[in-house]
Protein backbone atom coordinates (compact mmCIF):
# COMPACT_ATOMS: atom_id res chain seq x y z
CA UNK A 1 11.86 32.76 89.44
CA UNK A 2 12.66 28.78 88.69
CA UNK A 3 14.57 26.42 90.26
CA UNK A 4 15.85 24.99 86.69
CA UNK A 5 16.64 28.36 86.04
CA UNK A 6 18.80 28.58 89.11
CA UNK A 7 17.29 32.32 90.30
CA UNK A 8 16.03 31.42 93.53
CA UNK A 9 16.34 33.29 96.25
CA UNK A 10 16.17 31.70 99.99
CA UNK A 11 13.61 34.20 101.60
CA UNK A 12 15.37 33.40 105.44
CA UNK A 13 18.26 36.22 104.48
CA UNK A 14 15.16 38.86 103.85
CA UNK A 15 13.49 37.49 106.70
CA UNK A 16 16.49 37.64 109.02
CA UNK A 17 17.29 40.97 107.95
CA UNK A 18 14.17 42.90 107.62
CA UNK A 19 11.68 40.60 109.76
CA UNK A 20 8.49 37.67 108.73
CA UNK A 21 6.11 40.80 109.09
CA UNK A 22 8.24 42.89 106.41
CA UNK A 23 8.69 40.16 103.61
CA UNK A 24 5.31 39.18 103.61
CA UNK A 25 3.94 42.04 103.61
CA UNK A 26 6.29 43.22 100.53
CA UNK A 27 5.09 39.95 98.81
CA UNK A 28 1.41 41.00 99.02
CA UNK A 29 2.12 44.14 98.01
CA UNK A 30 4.28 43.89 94.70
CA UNK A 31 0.89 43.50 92.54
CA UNK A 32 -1.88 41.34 92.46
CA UNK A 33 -2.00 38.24 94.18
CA UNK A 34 -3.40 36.24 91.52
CA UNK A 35 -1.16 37.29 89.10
CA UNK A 36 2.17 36.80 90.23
CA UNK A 37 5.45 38.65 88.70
CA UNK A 38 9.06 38.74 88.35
CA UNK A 39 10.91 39.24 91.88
CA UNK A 40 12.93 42.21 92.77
CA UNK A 41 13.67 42.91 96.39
CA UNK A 42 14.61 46.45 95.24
CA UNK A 43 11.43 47.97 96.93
CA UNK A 44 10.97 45.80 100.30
CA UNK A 45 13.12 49.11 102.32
CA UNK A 46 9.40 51.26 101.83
CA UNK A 47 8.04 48.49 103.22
CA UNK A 48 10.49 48.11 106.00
CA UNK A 49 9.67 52.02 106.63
CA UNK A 50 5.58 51.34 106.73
CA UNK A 51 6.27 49.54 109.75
CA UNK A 52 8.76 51.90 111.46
CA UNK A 53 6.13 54.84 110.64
CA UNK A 54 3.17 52.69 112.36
CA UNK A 55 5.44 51.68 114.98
CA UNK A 56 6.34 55.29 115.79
CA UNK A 57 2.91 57.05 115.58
CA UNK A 58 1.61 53.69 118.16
CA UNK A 59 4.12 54.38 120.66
CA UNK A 60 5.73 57.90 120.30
CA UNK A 61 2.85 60.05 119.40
CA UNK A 62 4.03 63.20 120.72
CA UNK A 63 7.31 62.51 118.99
CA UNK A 64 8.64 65.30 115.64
CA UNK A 65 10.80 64.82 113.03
CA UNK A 66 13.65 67.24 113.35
CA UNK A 67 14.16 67.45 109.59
CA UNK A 68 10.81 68.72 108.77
CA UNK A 69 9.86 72.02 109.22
CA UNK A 70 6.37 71.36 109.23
CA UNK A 71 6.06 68.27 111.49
CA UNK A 72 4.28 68.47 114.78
CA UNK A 73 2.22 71.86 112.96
CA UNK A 74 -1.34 71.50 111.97
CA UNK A 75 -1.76 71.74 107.96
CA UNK A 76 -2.55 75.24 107.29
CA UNK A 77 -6.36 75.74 107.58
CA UNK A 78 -6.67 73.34 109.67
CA UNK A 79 -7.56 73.57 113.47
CA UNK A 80 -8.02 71.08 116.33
CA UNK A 81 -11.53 70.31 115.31
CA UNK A 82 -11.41 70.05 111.90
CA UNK A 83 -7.86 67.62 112.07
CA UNK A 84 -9.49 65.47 114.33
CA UNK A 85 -12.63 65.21 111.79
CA UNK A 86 -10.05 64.35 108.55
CA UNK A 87 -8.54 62.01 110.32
CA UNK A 88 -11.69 60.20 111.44
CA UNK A 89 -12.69 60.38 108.05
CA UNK A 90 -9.57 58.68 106.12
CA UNK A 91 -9.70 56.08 109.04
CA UNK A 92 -13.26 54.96 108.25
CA UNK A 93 -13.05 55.35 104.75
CA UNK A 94 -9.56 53.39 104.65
CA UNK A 95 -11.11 50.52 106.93
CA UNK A 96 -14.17 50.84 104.39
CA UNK A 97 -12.19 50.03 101.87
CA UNK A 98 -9.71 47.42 103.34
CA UNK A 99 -12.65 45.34 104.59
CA UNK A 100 -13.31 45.32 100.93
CA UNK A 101 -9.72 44.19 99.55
CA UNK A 102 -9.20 41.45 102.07
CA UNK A 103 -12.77 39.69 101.04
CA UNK A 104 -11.54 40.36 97.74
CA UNK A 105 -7.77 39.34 98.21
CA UNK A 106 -6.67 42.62 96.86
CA UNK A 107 -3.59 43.14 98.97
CA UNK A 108 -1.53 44.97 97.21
CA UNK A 109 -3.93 47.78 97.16
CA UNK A 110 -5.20 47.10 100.78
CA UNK A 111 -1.22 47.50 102.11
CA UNK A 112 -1.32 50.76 99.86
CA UNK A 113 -4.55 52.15 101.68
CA UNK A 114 -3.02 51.16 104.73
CA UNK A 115 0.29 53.24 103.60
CA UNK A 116 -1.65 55.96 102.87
CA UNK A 117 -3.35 56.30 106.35
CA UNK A 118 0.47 55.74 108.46
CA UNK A 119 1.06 58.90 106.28
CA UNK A 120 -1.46 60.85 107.29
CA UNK A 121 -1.06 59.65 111.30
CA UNK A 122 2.75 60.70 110.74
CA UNK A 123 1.96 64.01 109.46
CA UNK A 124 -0.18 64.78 112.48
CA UNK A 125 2.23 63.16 114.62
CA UNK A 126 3.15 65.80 117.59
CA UNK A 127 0.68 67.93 116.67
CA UNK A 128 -2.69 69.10 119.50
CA UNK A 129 -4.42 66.19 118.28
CA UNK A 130 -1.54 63.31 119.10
CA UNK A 131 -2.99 61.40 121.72
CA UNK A 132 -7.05 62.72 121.36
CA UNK A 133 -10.03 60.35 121.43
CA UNK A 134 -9.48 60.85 117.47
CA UNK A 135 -5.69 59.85 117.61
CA UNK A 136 -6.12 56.74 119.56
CA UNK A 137 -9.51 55.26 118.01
CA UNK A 138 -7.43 55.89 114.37
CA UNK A 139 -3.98 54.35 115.74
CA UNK A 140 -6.14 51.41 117.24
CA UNK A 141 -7.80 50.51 114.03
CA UNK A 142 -4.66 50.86 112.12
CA UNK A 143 -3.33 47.94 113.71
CA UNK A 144 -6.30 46.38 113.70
CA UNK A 145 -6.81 46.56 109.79
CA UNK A 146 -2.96 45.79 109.70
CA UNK A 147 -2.85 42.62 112.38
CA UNK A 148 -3.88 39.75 109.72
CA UNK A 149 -0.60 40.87 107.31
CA UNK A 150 1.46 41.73 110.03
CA UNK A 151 0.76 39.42 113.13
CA UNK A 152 4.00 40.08 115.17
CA UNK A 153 4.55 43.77 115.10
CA UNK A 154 0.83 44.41 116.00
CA UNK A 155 0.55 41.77 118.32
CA UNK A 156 3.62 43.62 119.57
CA UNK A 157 2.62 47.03 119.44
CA UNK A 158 -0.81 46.00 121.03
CA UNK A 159 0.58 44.41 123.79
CA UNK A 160 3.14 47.59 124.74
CA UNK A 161 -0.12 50.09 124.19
CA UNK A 162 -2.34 47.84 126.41
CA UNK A 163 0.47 47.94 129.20
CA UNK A 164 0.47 51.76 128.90
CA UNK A 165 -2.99 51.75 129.99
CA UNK A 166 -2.75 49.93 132.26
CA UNK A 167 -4.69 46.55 131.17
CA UNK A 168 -4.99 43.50 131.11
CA UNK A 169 -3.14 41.60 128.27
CA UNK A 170 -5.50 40.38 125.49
CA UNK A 171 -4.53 39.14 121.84
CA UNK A 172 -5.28 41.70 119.12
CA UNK A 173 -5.44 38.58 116.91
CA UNK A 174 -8.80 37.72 119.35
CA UNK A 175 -10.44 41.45 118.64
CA UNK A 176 -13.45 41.12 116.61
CA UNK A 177 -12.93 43.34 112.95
CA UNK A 178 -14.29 46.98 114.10
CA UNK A 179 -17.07 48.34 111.97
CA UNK A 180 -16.78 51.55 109.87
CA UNK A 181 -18.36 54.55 111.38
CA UNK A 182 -20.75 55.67 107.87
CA UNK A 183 -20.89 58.98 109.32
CA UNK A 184 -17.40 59.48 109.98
CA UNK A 185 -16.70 58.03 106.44
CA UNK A 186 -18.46 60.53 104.21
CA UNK A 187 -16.56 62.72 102.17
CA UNK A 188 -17.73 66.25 102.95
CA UNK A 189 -14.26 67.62 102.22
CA UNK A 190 -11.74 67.35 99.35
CA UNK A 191 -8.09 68.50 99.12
CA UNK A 192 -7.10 70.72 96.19
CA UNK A 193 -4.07 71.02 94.53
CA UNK A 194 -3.13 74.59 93.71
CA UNK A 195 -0.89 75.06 90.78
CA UNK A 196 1.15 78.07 89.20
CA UNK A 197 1.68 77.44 85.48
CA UNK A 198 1.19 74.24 86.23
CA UNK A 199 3.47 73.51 88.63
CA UNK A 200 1.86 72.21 92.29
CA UNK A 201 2.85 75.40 95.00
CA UNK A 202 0.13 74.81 97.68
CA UNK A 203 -2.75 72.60 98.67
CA UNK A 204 -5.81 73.45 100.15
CA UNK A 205 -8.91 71.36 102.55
CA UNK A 206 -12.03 72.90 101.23
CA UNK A 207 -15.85 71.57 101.94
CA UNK A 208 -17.00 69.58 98.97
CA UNK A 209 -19.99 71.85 97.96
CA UNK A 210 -18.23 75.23 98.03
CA UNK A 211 -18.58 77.46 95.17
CA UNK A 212 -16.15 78.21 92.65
CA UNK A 213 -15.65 81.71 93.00
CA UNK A 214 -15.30 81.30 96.89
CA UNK A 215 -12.79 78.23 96.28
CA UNK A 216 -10.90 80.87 93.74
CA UNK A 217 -11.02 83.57 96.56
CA UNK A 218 -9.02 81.36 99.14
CA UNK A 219 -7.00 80.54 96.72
CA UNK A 220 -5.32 83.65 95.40
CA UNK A 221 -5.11 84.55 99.60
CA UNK A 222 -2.99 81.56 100.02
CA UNK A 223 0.48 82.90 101.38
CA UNK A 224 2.45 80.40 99.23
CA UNK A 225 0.51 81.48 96.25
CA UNK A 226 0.82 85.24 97.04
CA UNK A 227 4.37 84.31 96.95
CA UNK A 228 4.40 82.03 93.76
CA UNK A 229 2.62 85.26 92.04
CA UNK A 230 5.24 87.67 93.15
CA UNK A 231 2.89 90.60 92.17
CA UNK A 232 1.85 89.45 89.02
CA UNK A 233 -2.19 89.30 87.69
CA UNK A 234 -2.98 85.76 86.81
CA UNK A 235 -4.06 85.68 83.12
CA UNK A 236 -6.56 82.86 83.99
CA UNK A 237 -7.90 80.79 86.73
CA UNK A 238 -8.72 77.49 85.43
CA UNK A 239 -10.92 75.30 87.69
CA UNK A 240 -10.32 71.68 86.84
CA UNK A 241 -14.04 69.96 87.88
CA UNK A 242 -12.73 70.18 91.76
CA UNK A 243 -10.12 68.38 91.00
CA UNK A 244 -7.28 70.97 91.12
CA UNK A 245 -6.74 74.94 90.31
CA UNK A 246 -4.29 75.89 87.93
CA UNK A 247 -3.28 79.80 87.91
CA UNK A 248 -1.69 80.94 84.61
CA UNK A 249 0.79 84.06 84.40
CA UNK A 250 2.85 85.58 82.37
């Protein structure tokens, strides 16, 4: 973009359409900050939706999405207890990591991690564990993490929360940075892929140490597998270091 080039575009549309929070937070996140790029506004709506999602799972917890079939359910194999542990978990490992990419000015990845964790809060949105001890300590450090890219939709969302409660108003901008539970953080669980001739059919939460042949067990029990295998003997199970299973048939 260059003035003598006469490609400039006045960022007070974007920011009159879409909001301060939303354009700055697309500029940090189209690559890395020290390295600049060409500008294309094309991708600053999945920005714009980041927001909405964090902005929904704040202050509509309980709330489901109509369209999809498996919102406000548990995913399968999960209960209460083990949802609220996974999403303790990716909330101190992404606020492990984030402390790390703002010291490092790593933004577009930090707004990525961030992304990934309003995913995972929307996917358990309406479910038993909207609104636990879990829910609330992961929605509060969401902001949190969020507040020094975003300062007016947390300060925003902060403020309506704190009024919920009942308390006294208080800046989020004055909250000292939380501190990652290590605990909390440690992987002890991975999530599989489960493929049919190589296609992705199902996904599984499984402990980290568990043995292949009981990880290939659960597997071929899976109802969406049963399903993909319509009766047929798979030729081969192939076990892809953890990563993923990958059931060949005929």
């Amino acid at each position: 973009m260059s003035k003598s080039r006469g490609n400039v575009e006045d960022p007070d549309a974007l920011v009159a359409y879409h909001g301060a929070d939303t354009v700055r937070l697309f500029l940090m996140f189209m690559g890395p900050w020290d390295q600049g790029g060409p500008w294309n506004a094309k991708g600053i709506g999945g920005v714009s939706r980041f927001l909405n999602r964090v902005w929904a799972v704040a202050l509509d917890p309980h709330g489901v999405d109509p369209g999809d079939a498996e919102s406000g359910q548990l995913p399968a194999g999960q209960g209460r207890e083990e949802a609220e542990k996974a999403l303790r978990a990716a909330t101190h490992r992404t606020l492990r990591t984030v402390s790390e990419e703002y010291a490092e000015l790593r933004f577009n990845t930090m707004v990525a991690h961030l992304m990934e964790l309003s995913n995972l809060l929307q996917r358990y949105r309406g479910t038993v564990i909207a609104g636990t001890k879990a829910w609330d300590e992961a929605v509060r450090l969401t902001l949190l993490m969020l507040a020094p890219a975003a300062p007016h939709v947390t300060e925003e969302l902060w403020s309506r929360m704190a009024e919920a409660r009942g308390e006294a108003w208080s800046s989020i901008h004055s909250q000292p940075w939380p501190e990652v539970d290590v605990a909390a953080a440690t992987e002890n669980e991975r999530e599989v892929p489960i493929q049919v001739n190589g296609k992705v059919r199902d996904k599984v939460m499984v402990p980290v140490a568990m043995a292949q042949a009981e990880l290939e067990a659960l597997v071929l029990a899976r109802p969406k597998i049963v399903a993909a295998l319509d009766g047929k003997l798979p030729l081969k199970v192939i076990h892809a270091g953890g990563k993923l299973v990958n059931i060949v048939v005929r």
